[in-house]
Protein backbone atom coordinates (compact mmCIF):
# COMPACT_ATOMS: atom_id res chain seq x y z
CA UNK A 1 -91.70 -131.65 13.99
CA UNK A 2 -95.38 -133.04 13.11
CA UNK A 3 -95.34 -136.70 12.45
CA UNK A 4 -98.45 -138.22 10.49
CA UNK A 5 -100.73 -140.03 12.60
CA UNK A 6 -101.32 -143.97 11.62
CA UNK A 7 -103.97 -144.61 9.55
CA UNK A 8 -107.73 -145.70 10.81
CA UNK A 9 -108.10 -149.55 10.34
CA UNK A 10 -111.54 -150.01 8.21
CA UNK A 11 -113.21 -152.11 11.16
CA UNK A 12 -112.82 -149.50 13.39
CA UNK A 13 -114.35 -146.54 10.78
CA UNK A 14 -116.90 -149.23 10.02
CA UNK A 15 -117.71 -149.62 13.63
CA UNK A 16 -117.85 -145.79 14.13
CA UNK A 17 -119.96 -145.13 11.38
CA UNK A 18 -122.76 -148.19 12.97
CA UNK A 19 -122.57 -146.17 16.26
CA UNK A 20 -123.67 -143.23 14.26
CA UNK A 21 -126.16 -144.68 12.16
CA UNK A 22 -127.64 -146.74 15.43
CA UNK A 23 -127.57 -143.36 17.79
CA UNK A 24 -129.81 -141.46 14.64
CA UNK A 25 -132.24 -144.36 14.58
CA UNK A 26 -133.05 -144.17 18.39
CA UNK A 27 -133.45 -140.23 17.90
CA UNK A 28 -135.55 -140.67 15.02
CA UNK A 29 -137.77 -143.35 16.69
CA UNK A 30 -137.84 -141.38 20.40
CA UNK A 31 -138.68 -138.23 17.94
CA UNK A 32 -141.41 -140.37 16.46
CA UNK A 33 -142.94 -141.20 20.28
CA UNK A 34 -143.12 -138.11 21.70
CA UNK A 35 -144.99 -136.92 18.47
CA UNK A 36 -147.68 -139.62 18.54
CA UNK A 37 -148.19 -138.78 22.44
CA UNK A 38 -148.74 -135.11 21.75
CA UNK A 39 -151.13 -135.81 18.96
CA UNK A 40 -153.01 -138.14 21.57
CA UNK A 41 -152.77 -136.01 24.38
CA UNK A 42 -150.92 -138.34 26.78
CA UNK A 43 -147.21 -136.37 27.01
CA UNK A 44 -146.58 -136.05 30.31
CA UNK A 45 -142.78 -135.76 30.09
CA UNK A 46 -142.35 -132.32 28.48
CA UNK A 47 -143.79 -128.71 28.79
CA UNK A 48 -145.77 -127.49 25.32
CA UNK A 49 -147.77 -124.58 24.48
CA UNK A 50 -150.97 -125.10 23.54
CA UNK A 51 -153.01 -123.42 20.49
CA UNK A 52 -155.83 -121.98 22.60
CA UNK A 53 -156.93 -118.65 21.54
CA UNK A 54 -158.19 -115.73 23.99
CA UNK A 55 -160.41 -113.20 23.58
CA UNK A 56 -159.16 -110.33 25.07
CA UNK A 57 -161.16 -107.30 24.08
C-alpha cells in the first residue's frame, strides 16, 4: 500500500529554491559574456556563422 511521503521542511524548499535562483543568475550573466565578446569580435570559445554575403552569379 502507498504511504504519504513526509513533508519538505521550509529551510530545505527555501534552500532549493536559492540554488535555483543562484544557477539562473550565472546563466544569465555567462549568457551576457559571450554576447558582449561576439559583438567585439574576441569569442574564441565557440563556433558562429558569420553574416557575410557572396556573390555567386
Amino acid at each position: 500500500m502507498a504511504v504519504p511521503k513526509k513533508k519538505t521542511s521550509k529551510s530545505k524548499r527555501n534552500q532549493r529554491h536559492a540554488v535555483w535562483k543562484a544557477k539562473a543568475a550565472t546563466a544569465a550573466e555567462r549568457a551576457l559574456s559571450i554576447g558582449k565578446s561576439v559583438l567585439t569580435g574576441r569569442a574564441r570559445g565557440f563556433v558562429y556563422p558569420l553574416d557575410q554575403e557572396e556573390d555567386e552569379d
